[in-house]
Protein backbone atom coordinates (compact mmCIF):
# COMPACT_ATOMS: atom_id res chain seq x y z
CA UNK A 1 -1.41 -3.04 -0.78
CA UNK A 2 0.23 -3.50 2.17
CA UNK A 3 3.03 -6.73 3.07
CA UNK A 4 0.61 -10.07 3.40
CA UNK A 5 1.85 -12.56 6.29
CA UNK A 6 3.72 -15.00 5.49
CA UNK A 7 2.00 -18.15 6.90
CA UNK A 8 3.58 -21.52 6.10
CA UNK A 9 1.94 -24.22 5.49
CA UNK A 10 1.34 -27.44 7.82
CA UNK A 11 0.34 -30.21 5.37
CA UNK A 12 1.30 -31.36 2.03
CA UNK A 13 -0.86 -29.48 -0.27
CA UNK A 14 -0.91 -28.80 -4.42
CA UNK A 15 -1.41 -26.18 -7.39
CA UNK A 16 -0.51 -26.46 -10.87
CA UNK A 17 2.48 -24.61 -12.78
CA UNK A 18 -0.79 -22.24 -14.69
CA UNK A 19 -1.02 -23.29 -18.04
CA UNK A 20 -4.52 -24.82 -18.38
CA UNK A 21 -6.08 -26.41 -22.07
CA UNK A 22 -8.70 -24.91 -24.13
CA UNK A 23 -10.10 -20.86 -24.78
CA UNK A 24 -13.05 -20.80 -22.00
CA UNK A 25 -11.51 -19.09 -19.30
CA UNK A 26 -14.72 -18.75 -16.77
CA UNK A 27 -14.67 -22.64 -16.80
CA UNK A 28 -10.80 -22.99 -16.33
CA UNK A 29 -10.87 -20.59 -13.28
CA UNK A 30 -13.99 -22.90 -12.18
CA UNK A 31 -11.90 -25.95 -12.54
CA UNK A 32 -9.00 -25.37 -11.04
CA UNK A 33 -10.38 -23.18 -8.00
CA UNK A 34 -13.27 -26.09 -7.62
CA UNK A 35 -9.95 -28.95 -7.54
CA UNK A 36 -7.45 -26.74 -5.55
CA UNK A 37 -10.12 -25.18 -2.68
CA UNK A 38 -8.43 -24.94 0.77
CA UNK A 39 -5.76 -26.25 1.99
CA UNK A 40 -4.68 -26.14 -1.51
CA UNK A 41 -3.50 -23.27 -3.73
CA UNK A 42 -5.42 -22.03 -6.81
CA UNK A 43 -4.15 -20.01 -9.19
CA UNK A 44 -4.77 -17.36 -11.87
CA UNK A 45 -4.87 -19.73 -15.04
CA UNK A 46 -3.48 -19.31 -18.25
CA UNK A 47 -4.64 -20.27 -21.81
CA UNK A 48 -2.07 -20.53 -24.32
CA UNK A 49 -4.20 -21.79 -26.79
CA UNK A 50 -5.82 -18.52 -27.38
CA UNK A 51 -2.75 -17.36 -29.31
CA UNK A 52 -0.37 -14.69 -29.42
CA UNK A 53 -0.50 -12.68 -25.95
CA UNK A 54 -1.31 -15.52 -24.36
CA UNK A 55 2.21 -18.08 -24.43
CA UNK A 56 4.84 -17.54 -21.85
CA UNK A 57 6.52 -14.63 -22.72
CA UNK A 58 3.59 -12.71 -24.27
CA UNK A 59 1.76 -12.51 -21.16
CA UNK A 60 4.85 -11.62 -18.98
CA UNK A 61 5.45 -8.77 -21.68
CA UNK A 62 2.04 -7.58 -20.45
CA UNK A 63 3.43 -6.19 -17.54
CA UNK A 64 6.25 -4.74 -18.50
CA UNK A 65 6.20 -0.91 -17.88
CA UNK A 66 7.42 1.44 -20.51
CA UNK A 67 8.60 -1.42 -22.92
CA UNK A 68 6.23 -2.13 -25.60
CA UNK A 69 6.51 -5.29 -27.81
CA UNK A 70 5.27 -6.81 -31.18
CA UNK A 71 5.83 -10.50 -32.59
CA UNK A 72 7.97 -10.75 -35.46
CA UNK A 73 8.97 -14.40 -37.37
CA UNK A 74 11.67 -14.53 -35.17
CA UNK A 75 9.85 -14.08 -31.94
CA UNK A 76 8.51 -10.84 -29.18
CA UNK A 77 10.24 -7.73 -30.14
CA UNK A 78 10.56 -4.47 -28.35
CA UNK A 79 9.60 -1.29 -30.14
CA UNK A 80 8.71 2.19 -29.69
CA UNK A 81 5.08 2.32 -29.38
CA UNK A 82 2.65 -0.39 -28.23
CA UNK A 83 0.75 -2.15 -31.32
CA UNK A 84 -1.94 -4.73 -31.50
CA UNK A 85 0.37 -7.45 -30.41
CA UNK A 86 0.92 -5.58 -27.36
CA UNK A 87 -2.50 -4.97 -26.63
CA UNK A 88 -3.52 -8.38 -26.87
CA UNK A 89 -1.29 -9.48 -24.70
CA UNK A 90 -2.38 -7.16 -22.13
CA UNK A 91 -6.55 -7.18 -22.99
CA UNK A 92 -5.80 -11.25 -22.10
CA UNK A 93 -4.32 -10.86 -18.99
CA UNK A 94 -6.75 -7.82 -17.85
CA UNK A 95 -9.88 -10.42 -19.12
CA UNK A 96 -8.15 -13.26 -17.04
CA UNK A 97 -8.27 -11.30 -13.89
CA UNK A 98 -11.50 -9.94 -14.36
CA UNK A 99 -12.81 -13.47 -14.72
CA UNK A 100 -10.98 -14.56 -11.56
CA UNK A 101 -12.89 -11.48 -9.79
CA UNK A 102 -16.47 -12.57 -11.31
CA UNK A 103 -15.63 -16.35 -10.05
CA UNK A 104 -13.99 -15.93 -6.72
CA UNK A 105 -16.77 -13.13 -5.40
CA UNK A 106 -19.67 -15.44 -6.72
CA UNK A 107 -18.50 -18.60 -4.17
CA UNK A 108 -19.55 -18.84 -0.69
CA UNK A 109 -16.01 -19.59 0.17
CA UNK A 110 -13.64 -18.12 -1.90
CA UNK A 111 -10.13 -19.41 -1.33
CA UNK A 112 -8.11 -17.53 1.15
CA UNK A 113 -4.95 -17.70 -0.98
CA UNK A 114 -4.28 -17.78 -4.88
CA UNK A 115 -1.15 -17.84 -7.18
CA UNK A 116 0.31 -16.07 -10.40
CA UNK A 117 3.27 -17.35 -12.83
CA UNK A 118 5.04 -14.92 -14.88
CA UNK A 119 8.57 -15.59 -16.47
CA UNK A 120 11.82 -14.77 -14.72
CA UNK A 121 13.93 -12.18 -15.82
CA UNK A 122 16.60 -14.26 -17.71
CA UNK A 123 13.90 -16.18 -19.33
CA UNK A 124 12.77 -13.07 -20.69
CA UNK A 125 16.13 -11.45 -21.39
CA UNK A 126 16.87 -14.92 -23.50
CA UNK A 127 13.32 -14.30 -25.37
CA UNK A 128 13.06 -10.75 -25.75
CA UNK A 129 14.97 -9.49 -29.11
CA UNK A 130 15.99 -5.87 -29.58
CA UNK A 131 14.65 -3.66 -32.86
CA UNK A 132 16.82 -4.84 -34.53
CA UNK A 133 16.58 -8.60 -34.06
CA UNK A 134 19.47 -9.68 -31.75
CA UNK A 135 18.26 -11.25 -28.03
CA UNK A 136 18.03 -8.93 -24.73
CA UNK A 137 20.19 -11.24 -23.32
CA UNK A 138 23.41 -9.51 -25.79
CA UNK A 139 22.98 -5.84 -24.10
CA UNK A 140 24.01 -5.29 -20.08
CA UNK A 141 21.74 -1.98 -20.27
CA UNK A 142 18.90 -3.65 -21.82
CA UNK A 143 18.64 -6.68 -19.78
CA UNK A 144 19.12 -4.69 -16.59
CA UNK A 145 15.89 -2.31 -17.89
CA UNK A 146 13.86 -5.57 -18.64
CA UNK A 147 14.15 -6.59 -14.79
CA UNK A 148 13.55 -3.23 -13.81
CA UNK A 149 10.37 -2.93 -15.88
CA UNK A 150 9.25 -6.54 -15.19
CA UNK A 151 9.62 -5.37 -11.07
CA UNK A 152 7.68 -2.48 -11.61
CA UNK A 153 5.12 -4.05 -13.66
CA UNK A 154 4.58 -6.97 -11.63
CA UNK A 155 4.11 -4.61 -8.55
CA UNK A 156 0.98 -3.28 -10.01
CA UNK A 157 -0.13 -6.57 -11.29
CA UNK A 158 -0.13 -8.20 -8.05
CA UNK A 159 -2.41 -4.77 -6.91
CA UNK A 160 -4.93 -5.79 -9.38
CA UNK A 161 -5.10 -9.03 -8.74
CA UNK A 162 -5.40 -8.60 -5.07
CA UNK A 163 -8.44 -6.31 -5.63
CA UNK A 164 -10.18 -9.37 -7.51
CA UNK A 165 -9.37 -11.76 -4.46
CA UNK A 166 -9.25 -9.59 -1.02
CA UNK A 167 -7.89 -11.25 1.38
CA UNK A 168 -6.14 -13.64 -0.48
CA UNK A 169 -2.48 -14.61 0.82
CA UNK A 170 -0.39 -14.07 -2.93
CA UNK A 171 2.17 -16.06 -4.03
CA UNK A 172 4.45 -15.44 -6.61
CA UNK A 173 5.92 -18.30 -9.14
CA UNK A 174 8.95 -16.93 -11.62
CA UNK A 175 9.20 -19.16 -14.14
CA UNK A 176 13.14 -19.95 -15.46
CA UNK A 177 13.19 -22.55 -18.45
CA UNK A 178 16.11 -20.72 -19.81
CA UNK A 179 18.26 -20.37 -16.62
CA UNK A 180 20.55 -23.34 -17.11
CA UNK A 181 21.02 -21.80 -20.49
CA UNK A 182 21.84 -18.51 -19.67
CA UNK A 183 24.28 -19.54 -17.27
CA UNK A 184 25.84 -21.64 -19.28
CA UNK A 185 26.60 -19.41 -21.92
CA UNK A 186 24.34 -21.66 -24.67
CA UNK A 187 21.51 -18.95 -25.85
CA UNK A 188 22.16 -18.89 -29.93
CA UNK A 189 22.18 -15.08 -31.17
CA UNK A 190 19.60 -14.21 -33.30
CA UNK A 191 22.13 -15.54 -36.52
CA UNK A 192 22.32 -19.22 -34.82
CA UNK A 193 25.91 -19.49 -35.74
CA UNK A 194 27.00 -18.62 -32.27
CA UNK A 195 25.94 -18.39 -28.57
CA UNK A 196 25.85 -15.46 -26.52
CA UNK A 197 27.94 -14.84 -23.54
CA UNK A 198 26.57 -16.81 -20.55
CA UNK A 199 25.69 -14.58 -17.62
CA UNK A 200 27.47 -15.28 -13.99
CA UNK A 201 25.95 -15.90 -10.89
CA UNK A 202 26.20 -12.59 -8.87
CA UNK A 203 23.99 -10.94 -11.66
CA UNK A 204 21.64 -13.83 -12.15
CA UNK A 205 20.75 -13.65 -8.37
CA UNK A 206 21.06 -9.67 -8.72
CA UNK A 207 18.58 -9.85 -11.10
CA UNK A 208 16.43 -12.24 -9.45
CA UNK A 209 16.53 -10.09 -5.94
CA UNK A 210 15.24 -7.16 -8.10
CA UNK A 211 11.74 -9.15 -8.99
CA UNK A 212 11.83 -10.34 -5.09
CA UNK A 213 12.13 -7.37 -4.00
CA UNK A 214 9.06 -6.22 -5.81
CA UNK A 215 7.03 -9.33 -5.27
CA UNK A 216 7.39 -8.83 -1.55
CA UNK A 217 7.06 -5.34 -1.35
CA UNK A 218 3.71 -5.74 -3.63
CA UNK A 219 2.45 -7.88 -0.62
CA UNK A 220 3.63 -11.41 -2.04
CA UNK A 221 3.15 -14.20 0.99
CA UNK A 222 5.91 -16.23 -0.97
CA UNK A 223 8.12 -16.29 -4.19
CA UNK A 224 8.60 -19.53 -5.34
CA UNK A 225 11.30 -19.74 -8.30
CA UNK A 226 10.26 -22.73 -11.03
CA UNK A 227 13.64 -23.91 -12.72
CA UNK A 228 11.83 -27.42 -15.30
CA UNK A 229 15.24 -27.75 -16.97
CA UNK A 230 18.58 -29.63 -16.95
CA UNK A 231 21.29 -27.96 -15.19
CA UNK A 232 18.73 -26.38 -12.18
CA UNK A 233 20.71 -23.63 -10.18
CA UNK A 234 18.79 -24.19 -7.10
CA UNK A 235 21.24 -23.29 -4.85
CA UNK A 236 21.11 -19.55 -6.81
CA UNK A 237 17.23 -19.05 -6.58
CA UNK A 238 18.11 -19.97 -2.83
CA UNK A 239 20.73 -17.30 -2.58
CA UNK A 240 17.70 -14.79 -3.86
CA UNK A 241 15.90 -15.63 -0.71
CA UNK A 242 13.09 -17.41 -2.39
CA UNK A 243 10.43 -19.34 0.32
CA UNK A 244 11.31 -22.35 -2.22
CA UNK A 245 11.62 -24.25 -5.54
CA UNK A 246 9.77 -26.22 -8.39
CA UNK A 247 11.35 -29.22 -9.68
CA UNK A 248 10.17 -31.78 -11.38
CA UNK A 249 11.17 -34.90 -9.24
CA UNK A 250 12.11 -36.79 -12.19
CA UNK A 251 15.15 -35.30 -12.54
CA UNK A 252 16.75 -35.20 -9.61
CA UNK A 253 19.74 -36.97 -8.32
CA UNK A 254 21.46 -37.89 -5.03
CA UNK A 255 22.85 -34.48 -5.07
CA UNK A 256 20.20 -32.31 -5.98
CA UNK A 257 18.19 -34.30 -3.37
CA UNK A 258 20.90 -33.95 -0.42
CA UNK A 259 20.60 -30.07 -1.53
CA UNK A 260 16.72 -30.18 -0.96
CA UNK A 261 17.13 -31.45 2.45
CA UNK A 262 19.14 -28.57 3.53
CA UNK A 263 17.07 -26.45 2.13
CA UNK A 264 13.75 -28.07 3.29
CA UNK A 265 15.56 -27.79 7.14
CA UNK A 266 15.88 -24.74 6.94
CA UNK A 267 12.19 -23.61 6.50
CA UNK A 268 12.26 -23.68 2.10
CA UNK A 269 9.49 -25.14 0.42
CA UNK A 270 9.58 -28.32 -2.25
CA UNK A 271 7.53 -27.65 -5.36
CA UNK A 272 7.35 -31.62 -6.18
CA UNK A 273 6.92 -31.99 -9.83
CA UNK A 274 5.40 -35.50 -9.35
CA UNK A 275 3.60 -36.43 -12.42
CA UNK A 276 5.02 -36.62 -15.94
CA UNK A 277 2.31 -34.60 -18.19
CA UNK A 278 4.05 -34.72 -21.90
CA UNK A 279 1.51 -37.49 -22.87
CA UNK A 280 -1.88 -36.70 -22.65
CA UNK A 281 -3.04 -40.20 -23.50
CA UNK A 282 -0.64 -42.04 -20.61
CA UNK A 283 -2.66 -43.64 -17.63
CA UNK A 284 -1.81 -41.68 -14.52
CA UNK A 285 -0.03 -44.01 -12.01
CA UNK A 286 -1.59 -45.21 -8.39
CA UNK A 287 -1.47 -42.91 -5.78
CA UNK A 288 0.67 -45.62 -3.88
CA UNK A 289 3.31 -45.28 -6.33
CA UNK A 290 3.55 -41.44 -6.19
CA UNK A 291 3.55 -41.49 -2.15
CA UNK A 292 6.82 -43.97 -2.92
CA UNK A 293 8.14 -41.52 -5.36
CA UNK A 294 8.70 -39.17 -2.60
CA UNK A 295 9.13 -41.43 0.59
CA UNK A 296 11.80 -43.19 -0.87
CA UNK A 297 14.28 -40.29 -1.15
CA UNK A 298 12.89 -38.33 2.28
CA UNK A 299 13.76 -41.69 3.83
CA UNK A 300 16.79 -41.93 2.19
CA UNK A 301 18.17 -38.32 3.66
CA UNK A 302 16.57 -38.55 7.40
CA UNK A 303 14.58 -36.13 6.49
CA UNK A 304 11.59 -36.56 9.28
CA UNK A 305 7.67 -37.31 8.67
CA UNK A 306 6.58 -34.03 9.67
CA UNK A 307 8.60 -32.20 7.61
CA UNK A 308 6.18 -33.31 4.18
CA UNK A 309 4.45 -30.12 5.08
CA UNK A 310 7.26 -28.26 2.99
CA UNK A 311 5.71 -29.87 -0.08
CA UNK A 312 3.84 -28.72 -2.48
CA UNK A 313 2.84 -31.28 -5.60
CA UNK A 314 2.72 -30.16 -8.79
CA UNK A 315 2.53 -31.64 -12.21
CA UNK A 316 5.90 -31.91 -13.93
CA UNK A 317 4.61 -29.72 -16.64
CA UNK A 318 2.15 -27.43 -18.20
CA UNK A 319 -1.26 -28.85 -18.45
CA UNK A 320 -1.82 -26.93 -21.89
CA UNK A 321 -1.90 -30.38 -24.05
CA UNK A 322 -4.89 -32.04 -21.95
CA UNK A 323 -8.30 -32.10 -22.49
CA UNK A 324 -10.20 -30.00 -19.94
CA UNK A 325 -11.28 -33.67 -18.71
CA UNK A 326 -7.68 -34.61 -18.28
CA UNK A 327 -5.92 -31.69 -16.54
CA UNK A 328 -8.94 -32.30 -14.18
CA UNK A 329 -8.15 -35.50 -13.54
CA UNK A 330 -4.13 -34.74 -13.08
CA UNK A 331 -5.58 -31.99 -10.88
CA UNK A 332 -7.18 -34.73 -8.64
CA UNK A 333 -4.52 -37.65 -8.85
CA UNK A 334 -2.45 -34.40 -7.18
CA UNK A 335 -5.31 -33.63 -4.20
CA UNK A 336 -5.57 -37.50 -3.81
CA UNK A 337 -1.82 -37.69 -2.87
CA UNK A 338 -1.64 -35.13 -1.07
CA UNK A 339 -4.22 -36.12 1.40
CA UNK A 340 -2.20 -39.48 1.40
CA UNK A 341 0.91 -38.14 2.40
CA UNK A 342 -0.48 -36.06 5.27
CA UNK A 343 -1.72 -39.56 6.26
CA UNK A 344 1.93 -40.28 6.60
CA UNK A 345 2.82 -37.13 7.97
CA UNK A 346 0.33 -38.08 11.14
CA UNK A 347 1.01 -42.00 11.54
């Protein structure tokens, strides 16, 4: 597949992180690519509630080449030969993509971009355990091979998908829970009595470059690095020459925000994390009140009107705990504001 352009957005726009409720994936990729059609950004959905292969790291241990896994009480395991953990996790993803191929050729219009999540390196290093039950994260060698499998791996995933959707601009979102964790030197070994070593800078952006590297090279429009946590090292995904970030707003302070700016001047993308999904049951908030959320603090930093089109809104979490119904309706709440701040953007 050869390099996709890059072509930046010139509105605000939204997608969701990729976790979506329920088993029924033909209606989830309906869903979502029916609420996130042009100018927005659909995306190749994920159902956690169909079990083991099909949670974070099982699905990113899908791709990896030449390192099989199985789940153990303790958590995904590597091990000589692939089992029927293994296969699960990679019958899921192949079914997923198949779907998205049956759903995207069958409309009139089929999106002319679309979007994949897998987990980051570290996140996998801090969630992968060795045979014999310590974490990845313990072993230089081994946590070097997981990137190096995990780039390989998500080269020829991002072939495949591109085959179900051609034409479609990709973009790339590495998910990093465990970053801030990593870095800090707070992972607990496999014992819990003590943490392992925390991991510096120049090889957590080493690392990263490694899965850029192969994301671009794969044809990836953009690589997008999604850091939810406390602690967010967004000046490192920066330094790994990612097109932007995914934050939930929420959590950001003065200085996070005055770090945004610079970044957002200088042609990076803001992955808003706008709404707060951890309770299904809450009512959503007026669209008024999320264009404030965000006006308030682009005001605040001079950041101008027409620069909104770096945004992207996103919920602030996975969508898994929703009804079908609800994720909808979190889907739309998103669209709605969007449209509202381009409003903005053009007064």
């Amino acid at each position: 597949m050869g390099a996709a352009e890059n072509t930046r957005p010139t509105e605000v726009t939204a997608t969701a992180l990729g976790q979506w409720p329920g088993t029924d994936a033909v209606e989830a990729a309906r869903i979502t690519r029916g609420e996130l059609g042009d100018p927005h950004l659909p995306y190749l959905v994920q159902l956690p509630e169909r079990g083991v292969g099909s949670d974070d790291v099982g699905r990113t241990a899908a791709l990896l080449v030449e390192l099989p896994v199985d789940v153990q009480p303790f958590g995904w395991r590597l091990v000589d030969r692939p089992g029927a953990d293994h296969r699960r996790a990679v019958s899921a993803l192949s079914s997923d993509i198949n779907v998205l191929a049956d759903v995207a050729g069958a409309e009139e219009r089929p999106a002319p971009a679309i979007k994949v999540q897998i987990c980051g390196p570290w996140t996998m290093a801090a969630s992968l355990h060795l045979h014999y039950g310590e974490r990845v994260l313990l072993d230089y060698g081994a946590r070097r091979d997981i990137g190096e499998s995990l780039a390989a791996g998500l080269g020829a995933h991002l072939e495949r998908v591109a085959a179900a959707v051609p034409g479609a601009a990709i973009t790339v979102q590495i998910d990093e829970p465990e970053i801030a964790r990593v870095l800090a030197g707070a992972i607990p070994t496999s014992s819990g009595y003590r943490t392992l070593r925390a991991i510096d800078g120049t090889e957590a952006v080493a690392g990263w470059e490694t899965i850029v590297r192969a994301a671009r090279s794969a044809g990836a429009a953009d690589v997008v690095f999604n850091l939810p946590g406390a602690g967010k090292p967004v000046a490192l995904a920066l330094r790994a020459a990612a097109d932007g970030v995914a934050l939930p707003l929420a959590q950001l302070g003065t200085s996070d925000w005055e770090q945004l700016a610079e970044a957002i001047e200088g042609g990076k993308s803001l992955w808003a994390g706008l709404l707060s999904v951890d309770n299904p049951a809450a009512t959503l908030p007026q669209v008024s009140r999320l264009v404030e959320s965000v006006m308030r603090p682009w005001h605040g930093l001079g950041l101008e009107p027409k620069q909104l089109a770096a945004l992207r809104l996103v919920p602030g979490g996975s969508l898994a705990t929703h009804s079908p119904d609800g994720a909808r309706a979190v889907l739309t709440k998103l669209t709605d504001t969007a449209r509202a701040l381009n409003d903005v953007m053009a007064s």
